[in-house]
PDB file of N, CA and C in Angstrom:
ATOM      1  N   UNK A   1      -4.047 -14.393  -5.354  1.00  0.00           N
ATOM      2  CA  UNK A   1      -2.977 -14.665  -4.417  1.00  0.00           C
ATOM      3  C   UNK A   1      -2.400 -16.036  -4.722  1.00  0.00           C
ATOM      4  N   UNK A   2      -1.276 -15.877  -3.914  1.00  0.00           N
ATOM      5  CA  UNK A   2       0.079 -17.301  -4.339  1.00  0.00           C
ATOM      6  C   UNK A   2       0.489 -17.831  -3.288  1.00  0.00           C
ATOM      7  N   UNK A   3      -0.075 -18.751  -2.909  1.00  0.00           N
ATOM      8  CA  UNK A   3       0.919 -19.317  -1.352  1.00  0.00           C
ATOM      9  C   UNK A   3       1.115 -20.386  -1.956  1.00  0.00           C
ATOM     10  N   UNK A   4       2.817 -20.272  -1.230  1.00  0.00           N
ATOM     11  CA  UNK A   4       3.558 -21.143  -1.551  1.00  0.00           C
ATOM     12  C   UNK A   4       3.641 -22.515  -0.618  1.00  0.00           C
ATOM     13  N   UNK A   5       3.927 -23.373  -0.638  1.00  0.00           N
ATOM     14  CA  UNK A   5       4.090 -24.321   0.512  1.00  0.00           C
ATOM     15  C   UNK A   5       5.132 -24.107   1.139  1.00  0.00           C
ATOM     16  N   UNK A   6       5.241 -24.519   2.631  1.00  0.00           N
ATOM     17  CA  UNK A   6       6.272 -24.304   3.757  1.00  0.00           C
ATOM     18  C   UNK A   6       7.856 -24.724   3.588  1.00  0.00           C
ATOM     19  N   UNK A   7       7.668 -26.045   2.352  1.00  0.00           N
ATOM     20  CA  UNK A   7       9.110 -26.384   2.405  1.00  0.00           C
ATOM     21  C   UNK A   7      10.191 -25.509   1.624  1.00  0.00           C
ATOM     22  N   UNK A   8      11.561 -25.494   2.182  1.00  0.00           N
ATOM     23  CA  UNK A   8      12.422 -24.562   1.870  1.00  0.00           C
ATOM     24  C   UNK A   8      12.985 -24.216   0.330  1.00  0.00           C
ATOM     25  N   UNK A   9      12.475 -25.369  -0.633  1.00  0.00           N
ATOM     26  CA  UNK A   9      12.500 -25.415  -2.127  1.00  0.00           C
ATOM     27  C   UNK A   9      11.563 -24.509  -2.779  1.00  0.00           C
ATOM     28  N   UNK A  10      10.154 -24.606  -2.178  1.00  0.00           N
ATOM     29  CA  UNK A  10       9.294 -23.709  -2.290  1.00  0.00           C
ATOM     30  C   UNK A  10       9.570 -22.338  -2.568  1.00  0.00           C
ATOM     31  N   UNK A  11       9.983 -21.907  -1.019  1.00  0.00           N
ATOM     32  CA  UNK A  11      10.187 -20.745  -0.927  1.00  0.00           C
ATOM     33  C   UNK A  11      11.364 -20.031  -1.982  1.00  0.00           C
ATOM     34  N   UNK A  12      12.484 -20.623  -2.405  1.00  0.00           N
ATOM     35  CA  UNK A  12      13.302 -20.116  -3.041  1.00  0.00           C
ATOM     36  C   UNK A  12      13.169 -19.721  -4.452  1.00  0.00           C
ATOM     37  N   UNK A  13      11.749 -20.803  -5.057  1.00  0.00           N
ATOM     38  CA  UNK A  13      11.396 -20.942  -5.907  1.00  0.00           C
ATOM     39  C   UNK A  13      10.566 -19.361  -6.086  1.00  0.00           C
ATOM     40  N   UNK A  14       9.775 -19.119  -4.945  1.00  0.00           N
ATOM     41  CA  UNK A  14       9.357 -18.015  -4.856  1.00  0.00           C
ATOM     42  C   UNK A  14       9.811 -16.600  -4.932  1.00  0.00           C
ATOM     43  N   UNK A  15      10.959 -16.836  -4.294  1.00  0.00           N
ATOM     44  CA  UNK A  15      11.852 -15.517  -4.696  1.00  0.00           C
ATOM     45  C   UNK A  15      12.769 -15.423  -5.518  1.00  0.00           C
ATOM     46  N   UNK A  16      12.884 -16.413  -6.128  1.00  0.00           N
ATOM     47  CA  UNK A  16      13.155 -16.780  -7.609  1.00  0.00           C
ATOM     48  C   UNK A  16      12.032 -15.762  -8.740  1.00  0.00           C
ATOM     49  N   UNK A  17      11.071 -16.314  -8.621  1.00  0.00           N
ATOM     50  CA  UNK A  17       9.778 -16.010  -9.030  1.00  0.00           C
ATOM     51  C   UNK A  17       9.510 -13.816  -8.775  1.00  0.00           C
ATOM     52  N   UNK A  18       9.669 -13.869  -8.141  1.00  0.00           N
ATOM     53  CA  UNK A  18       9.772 -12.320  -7.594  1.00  0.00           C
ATOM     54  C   UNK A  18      10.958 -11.278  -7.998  1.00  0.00           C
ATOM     55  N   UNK A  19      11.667 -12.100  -8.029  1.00  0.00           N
ATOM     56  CA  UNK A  19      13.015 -11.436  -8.681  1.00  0.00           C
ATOM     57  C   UNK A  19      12.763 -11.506 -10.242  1.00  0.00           C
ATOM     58  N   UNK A  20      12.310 -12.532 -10.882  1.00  0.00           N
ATOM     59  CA  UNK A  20      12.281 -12.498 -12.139  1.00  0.00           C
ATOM     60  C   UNK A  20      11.260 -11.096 -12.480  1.00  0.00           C
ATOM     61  N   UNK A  21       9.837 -11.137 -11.849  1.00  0.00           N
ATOM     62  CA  UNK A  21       8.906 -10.416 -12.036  1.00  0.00           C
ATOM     63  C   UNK A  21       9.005  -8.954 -12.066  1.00  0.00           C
ATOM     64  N   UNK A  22       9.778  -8.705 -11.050  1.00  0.00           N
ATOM     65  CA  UNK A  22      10.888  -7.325 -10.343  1.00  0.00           C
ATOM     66  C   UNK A  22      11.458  -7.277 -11.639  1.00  0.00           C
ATOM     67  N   UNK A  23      12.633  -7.559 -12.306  1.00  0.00           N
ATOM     68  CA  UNK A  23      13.111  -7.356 -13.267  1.00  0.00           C
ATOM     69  C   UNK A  23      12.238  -6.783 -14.435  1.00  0.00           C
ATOM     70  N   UNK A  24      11.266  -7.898 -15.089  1.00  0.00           N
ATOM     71  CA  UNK A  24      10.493  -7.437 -15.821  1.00  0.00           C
ATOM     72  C   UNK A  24       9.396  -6.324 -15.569  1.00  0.00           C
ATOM     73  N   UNK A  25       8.850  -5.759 -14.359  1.00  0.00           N
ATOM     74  CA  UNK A  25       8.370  -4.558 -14.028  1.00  0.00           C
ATOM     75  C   UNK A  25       9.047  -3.518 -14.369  1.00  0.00           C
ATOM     76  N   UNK A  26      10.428  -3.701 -13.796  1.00  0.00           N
ATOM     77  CA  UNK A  26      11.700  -2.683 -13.957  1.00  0.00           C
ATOM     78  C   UNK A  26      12.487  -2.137 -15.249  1.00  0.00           C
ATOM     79  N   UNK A  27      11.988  -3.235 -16.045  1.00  0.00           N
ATOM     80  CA  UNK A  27      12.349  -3.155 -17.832  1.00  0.00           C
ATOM     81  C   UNK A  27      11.724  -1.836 -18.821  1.00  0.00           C
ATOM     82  N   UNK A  28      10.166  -1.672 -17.953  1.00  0.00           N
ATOM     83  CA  UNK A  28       9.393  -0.425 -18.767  1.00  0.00           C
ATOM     84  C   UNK A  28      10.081   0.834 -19.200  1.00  0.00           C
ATOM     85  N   UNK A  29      11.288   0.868 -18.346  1.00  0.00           N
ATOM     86  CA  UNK A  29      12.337   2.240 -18.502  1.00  0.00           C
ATOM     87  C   UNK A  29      13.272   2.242 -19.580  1.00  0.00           C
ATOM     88  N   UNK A  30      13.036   0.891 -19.723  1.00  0.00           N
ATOM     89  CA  UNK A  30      14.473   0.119 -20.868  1.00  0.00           C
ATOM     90  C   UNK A  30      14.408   1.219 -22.437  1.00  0.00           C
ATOM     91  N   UNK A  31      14.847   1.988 -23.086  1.00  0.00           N
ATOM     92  CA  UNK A  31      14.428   2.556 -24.149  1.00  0.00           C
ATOM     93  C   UNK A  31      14.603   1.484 -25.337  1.00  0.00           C
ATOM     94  N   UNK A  32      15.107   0.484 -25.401  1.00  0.00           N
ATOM     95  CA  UNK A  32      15.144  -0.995 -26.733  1.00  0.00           C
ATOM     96  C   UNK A  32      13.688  -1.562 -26.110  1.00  0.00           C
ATOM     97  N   UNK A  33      13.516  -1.810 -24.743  1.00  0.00           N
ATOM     98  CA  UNK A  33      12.339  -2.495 -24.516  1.00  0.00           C
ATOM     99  C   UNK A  33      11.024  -1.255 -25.025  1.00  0.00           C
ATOM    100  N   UNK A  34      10.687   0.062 -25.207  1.00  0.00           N
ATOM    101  CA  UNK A  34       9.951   0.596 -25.459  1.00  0.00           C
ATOM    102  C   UNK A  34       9.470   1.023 -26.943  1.00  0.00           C
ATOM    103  N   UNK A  35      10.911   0.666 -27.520  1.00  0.00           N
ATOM    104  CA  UNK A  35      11.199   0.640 -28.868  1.00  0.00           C
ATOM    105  C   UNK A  35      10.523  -0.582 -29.192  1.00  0.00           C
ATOM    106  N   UNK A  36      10.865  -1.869 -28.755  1.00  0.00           N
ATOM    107  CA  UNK A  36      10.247  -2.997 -29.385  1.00  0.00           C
ATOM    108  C   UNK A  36       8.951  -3.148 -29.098  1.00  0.00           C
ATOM    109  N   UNK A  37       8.208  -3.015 -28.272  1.00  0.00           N
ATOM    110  CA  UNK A  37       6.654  -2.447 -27.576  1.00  0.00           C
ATOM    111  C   UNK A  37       6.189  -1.906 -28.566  1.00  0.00           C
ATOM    112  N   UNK A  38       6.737  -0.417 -28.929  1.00  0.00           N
ATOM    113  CA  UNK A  38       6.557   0.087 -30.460  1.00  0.00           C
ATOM    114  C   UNK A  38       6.255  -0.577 -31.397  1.00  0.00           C
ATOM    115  N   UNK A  39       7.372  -1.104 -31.941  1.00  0.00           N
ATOM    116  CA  UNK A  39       7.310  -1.935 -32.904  1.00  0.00           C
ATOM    117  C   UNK A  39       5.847  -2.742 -32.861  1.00  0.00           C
ATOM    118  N   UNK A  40       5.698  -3.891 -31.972  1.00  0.00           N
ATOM    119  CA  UNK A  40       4.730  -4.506 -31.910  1.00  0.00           C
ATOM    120  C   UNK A  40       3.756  -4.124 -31.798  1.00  0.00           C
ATOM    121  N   UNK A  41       3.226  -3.019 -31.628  1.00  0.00           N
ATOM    122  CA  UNK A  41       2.229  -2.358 -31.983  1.00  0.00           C
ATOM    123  C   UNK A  41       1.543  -1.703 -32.945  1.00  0.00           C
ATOM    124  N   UNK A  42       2.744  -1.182 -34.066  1.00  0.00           N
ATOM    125  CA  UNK A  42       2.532  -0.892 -34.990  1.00  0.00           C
ATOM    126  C   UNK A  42       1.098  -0.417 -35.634  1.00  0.00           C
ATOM    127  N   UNK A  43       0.776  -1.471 -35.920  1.00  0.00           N
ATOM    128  CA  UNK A  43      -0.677  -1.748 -36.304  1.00  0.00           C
ATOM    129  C   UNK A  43      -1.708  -1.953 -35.455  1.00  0.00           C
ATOM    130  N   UNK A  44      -1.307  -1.274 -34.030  1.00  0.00           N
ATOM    131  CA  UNK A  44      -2.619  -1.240 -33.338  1.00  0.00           C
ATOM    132  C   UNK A  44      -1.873  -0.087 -32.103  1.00  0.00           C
ATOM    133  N   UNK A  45      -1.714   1.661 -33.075  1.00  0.00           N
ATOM    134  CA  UNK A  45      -1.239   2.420 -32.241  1.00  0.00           C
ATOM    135  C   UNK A  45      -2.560   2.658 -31.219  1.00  0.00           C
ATOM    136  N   UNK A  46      -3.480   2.598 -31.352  1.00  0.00           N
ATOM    137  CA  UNK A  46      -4.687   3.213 -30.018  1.00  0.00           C
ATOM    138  C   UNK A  46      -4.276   2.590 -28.770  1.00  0.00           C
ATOM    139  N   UNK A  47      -3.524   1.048 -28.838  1.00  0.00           N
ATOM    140  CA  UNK A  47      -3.344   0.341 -27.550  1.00  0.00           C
ATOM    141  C   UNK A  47      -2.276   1.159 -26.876  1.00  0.00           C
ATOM    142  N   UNK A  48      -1.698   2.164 -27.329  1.00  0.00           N
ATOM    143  CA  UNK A  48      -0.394   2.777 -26.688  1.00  0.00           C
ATOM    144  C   UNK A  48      -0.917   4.649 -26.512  1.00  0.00           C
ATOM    145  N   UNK A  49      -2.351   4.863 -27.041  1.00  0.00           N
ATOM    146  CA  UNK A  49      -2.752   6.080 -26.450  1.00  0.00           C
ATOM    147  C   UNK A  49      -2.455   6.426 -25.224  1.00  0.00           C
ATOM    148  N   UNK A  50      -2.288   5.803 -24.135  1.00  0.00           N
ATOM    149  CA  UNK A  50      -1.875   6.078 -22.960  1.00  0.00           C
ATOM    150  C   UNK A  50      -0.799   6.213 -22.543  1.00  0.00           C
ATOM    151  N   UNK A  51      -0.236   5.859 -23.633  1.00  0.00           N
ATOM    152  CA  UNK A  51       1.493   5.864 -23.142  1.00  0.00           C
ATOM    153  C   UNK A  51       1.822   3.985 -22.673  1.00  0.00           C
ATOM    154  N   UNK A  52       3.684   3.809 -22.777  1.00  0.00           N
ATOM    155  CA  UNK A  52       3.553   2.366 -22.355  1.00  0.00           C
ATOM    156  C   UNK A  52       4.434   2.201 -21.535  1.00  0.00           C
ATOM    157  N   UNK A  53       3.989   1.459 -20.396  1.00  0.00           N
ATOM    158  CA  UNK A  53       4.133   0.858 -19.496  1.00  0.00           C
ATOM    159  C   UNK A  53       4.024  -1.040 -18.713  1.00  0.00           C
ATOM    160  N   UNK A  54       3.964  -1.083 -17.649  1.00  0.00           N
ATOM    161  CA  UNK A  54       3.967  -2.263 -17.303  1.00  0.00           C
ATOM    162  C   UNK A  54       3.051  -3.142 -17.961  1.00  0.00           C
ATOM    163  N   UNK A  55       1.870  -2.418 -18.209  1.00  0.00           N
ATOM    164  CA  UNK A  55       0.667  -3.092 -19.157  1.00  0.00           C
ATOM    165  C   UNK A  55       0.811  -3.834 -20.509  1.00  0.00           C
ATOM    166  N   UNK A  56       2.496  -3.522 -20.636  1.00  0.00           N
ATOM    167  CA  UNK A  56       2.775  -3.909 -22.287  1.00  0.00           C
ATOM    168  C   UNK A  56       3.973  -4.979 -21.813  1.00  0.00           C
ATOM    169  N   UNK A  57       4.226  -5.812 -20.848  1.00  0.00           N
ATOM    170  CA  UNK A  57       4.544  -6.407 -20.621  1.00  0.00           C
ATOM    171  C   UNK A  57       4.210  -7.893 -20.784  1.00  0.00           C
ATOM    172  N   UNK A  58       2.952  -8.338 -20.967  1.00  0.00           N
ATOM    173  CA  UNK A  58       2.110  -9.192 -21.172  1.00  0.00           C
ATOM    174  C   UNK A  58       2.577 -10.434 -20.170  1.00  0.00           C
ATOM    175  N   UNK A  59       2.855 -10.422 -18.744  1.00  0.00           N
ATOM    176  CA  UNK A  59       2.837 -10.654 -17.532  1.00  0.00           C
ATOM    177  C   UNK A  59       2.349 -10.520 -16.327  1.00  0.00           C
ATOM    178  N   UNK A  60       1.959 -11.245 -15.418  1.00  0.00           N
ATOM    179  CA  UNK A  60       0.849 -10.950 -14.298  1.00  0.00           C
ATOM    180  C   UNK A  60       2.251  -9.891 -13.813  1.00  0.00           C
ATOM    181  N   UNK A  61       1.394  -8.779 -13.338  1.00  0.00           N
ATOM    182  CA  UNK A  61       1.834  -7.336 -12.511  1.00  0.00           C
ATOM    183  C   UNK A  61       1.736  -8.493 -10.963  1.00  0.00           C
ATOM    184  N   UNK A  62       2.813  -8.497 -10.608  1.00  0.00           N
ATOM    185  CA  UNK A  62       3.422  -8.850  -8.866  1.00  0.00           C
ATOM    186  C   UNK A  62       2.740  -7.119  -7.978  1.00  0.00           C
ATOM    187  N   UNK A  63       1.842  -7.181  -7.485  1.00  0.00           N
ATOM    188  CA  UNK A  63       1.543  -6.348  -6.220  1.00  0.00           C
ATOM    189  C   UNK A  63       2.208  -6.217  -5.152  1.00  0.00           C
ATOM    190  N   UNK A  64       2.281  -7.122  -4.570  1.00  0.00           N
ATOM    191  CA  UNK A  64       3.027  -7.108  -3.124  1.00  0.00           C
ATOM    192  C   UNK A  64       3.608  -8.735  -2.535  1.00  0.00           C
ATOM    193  N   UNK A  65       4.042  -9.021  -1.716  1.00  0.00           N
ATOM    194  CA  UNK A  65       4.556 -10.346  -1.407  1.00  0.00           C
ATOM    195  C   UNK A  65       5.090 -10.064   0.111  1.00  0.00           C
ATOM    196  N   UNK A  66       4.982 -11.164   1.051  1.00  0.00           N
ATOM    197  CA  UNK A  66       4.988 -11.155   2.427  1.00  0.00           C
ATOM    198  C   UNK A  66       5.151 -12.735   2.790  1.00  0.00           C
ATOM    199  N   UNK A  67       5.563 -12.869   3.937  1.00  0.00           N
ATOM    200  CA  UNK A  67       5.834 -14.090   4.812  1.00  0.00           C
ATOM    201  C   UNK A  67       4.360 -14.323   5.898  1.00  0.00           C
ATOM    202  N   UNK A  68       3.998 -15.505   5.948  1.00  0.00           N
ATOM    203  CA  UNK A  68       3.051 -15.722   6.842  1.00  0.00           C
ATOM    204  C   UNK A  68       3.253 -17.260   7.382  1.00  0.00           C
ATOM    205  N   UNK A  69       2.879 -16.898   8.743  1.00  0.00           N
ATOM    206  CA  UNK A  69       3.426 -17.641   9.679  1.00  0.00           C
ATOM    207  C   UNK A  69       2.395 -18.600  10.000  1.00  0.00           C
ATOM    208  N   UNK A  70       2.269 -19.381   9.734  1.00  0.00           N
ATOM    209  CA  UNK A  70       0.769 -20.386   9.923  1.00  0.00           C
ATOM    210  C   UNK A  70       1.105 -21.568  10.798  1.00  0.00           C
ATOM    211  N   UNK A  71       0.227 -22.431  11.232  1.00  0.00           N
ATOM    212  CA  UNK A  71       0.602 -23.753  12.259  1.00  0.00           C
ATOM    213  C   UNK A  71       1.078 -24.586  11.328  1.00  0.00           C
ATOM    214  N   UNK A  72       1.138 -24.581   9.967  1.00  0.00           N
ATOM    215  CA  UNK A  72       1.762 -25.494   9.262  1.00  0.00           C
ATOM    216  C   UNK A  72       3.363 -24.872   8.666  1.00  0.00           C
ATOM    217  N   UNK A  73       3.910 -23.724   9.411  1.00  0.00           N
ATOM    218  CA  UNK A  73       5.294 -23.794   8.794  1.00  0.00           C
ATOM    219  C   UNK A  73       4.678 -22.138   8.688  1.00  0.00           C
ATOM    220  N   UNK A  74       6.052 -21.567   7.424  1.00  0.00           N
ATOM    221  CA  UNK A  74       6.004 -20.438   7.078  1.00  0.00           C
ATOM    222  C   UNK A  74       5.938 -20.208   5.231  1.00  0.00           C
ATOM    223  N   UNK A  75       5.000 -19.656   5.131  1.00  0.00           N
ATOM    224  CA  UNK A  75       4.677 -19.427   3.781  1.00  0.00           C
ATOM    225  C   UNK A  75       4.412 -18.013   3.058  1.00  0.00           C
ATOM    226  N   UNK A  76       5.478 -18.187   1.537  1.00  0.00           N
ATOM    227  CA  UNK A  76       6.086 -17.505   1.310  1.00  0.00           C
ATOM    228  C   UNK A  76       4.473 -16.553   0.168  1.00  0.00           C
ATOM    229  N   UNK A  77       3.437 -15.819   0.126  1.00  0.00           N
ATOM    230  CA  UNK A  77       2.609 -15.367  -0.230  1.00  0.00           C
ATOM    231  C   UNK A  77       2.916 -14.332  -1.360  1.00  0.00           C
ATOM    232  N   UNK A  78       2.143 -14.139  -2.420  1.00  0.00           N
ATOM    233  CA  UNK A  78       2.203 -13.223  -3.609  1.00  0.00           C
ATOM    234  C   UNK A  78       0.863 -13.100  -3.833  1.00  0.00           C
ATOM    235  N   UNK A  79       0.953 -11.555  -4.105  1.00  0.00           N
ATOM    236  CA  UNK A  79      -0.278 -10.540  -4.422  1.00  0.00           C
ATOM    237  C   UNK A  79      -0.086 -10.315  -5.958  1.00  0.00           C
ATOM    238  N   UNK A  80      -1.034 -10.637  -6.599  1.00  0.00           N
ATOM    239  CA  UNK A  80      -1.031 -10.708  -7.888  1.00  0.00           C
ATOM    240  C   UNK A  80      -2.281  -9.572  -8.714  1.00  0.00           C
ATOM    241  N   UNK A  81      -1.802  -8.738  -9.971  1.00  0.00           N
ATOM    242  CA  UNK A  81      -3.330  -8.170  -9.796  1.00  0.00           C
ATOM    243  C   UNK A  81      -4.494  -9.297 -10.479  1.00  0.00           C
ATOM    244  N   UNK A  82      -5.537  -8.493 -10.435  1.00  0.00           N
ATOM    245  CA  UNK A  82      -6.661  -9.359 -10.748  1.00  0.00           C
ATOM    246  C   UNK A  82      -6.451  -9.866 -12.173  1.00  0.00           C
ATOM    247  N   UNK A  83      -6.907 -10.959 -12.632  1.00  0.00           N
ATOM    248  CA  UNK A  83      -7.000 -11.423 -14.208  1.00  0.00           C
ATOM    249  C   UNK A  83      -8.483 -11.992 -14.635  1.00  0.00           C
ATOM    250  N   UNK A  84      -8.397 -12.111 -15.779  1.00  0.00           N
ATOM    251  CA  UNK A  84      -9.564 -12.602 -16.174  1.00  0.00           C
ATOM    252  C   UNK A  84      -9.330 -14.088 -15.906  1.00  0.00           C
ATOM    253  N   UNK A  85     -10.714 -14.642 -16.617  1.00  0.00           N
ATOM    254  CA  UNK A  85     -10.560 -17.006 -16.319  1.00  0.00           C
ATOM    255  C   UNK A  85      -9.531 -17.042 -16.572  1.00  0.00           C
ATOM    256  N   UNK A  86      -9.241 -18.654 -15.963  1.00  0.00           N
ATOM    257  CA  UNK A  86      -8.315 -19.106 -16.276  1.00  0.00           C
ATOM    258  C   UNK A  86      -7.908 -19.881 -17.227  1.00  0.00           C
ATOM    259  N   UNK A  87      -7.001 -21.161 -17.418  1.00  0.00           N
ATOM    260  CA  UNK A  87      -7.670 -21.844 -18.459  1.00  0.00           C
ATOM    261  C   UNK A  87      -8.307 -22.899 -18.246  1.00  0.00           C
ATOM    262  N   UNK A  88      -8.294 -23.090 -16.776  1.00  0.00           N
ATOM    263  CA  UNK A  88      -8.986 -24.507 -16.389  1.00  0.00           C
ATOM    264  C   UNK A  88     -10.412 -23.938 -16.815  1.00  0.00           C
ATOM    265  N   UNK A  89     -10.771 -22.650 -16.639  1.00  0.00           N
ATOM    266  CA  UNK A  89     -12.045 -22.310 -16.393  1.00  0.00           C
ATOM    267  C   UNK A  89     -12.912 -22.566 -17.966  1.00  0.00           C
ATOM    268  N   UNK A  90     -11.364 -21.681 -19.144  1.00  0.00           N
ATOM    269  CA  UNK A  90     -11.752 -21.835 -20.254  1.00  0.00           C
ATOM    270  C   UNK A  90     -12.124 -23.592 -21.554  1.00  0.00           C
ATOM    271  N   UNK A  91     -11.258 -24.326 -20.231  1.00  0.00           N
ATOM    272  CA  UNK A  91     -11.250 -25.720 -20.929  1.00  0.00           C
ATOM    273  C   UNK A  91     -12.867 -26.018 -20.443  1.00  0.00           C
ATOM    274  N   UNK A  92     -12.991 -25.923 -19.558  1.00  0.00           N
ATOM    275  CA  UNK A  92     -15.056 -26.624 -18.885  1.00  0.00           C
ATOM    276  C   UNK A  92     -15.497 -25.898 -19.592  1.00  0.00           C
ATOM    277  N   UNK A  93     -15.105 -24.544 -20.100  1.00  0.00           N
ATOM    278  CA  UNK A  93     -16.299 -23.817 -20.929  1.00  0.00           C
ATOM    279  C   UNK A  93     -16.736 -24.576 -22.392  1.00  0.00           C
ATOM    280  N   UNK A  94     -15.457 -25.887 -22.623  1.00  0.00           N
ATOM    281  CA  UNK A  94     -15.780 -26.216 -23.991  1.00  0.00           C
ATOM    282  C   UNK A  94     -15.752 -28.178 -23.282  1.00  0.00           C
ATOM    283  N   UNK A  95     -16.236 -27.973 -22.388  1.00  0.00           N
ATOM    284  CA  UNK A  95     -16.611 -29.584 -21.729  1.00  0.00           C
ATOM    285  C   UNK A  95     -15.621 -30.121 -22.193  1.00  0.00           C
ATOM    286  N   UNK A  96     -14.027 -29.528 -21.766  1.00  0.00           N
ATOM    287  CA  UNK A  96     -12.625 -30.550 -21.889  1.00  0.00           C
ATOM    288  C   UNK A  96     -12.825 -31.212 -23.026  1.00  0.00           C
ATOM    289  N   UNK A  97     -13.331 -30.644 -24.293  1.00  0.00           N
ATOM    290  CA  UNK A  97     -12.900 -32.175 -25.568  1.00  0.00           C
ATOM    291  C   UNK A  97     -12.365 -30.867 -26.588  1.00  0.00           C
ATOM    292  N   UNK A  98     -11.690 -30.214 -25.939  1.00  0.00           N
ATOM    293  CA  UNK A  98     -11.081 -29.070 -26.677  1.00  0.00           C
ATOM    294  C   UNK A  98     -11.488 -27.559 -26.503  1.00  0.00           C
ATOM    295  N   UNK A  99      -9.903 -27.036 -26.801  1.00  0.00           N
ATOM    296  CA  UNK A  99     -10.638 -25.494 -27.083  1.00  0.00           C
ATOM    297  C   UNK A  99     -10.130 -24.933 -28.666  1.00  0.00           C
ATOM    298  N   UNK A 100     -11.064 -24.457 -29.367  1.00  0.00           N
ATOM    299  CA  UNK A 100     -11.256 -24.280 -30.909  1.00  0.00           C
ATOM    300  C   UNK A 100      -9.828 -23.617 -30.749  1.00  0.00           C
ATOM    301  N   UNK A 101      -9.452 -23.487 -32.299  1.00  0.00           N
ATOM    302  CA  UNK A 101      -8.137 -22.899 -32.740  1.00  0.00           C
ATOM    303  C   UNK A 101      -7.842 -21.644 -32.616  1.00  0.00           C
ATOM    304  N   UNK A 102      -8.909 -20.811 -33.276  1.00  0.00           N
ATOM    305  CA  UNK A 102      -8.836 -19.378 -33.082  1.00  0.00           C
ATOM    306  C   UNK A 102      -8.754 -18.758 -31.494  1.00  0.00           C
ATOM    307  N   UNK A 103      -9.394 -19.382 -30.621  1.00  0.00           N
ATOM    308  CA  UNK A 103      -9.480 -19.083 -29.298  1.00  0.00           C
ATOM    309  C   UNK A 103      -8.267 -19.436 -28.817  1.00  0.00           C
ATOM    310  N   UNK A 104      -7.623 -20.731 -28.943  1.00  0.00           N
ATOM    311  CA  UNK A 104      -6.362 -20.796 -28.606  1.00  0.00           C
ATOM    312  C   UNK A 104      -5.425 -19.970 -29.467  1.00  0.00           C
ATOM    313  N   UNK A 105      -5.558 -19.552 -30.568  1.00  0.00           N
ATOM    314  CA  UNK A 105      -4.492 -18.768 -31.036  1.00  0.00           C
ATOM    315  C   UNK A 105      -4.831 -17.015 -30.207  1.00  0.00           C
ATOM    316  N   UNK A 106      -5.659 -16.724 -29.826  1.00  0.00           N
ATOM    317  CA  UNK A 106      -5.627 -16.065 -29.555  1.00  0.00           C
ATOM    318  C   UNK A 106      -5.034 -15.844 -27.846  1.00  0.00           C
ATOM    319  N   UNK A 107      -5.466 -16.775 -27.105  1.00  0.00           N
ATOM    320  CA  UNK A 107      -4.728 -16.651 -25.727  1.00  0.00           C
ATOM    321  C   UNK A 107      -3.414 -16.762 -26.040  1.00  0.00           C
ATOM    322  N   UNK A 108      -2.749 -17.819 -27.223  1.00  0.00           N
ATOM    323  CA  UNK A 108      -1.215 -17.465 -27.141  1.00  0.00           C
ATOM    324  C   UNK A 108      -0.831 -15.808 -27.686  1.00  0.00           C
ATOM    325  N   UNK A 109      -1.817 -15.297 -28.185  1.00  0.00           N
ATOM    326  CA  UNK A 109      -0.868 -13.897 -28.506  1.00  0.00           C
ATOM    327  C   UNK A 109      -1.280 -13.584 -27.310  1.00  0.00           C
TER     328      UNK A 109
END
């Protein structure tokens, strides 16, 4: 989950954020976007045995999103699905004096 803070920059930022995400959910239908999915797969057709979808997006999937009303203001909330660590989690895993190359080349693909 995503809570946003109460002030009104926040929030816009948020549905900023939601609209972008919306779009890119909405793209899976695109036939150039399924084509290029293709493409990039090429060499690793088993990842597309299932057929492709939002999963080939390589973006957190937006679940749901709602307003909540708290004693500190109103905040703008996002449901996100689950992910693996993060990278704060993955930097302590290498006691912050780096994370090796291959590992970082690999979170950027």
């Amino acid at each position: 989950m995503k809570i946003q803070k109460s002030a009104s920059h926040y929030s816009e930022a948020a549905y900023d954020e939601v609209e972008i995400l919306d779009v890119i959910a909405n793209n899976t239908n695109n036939p150039e976007w399924v084509k290029s999915v293709m493409h990039y797969y090429k060499d690793e057709p088993e990842k597309l045995a299932d057929g492709i979808g939002s999963q080939h997006c390589h973006t957190v999937q937006l679940l749901n999103s709602f307003m909540f009303y708290g004693p500190n203001g109103k905040h703008f909330v996002m449901v996100f699905e689950i992910q693996g660590v993060n990278l704060l989690e993955v930097m302590k895993r290498y006691d912050y004096k780096g994370v090796p190359i291959p590992i970082v080349r690999k979170i950027a693909k």
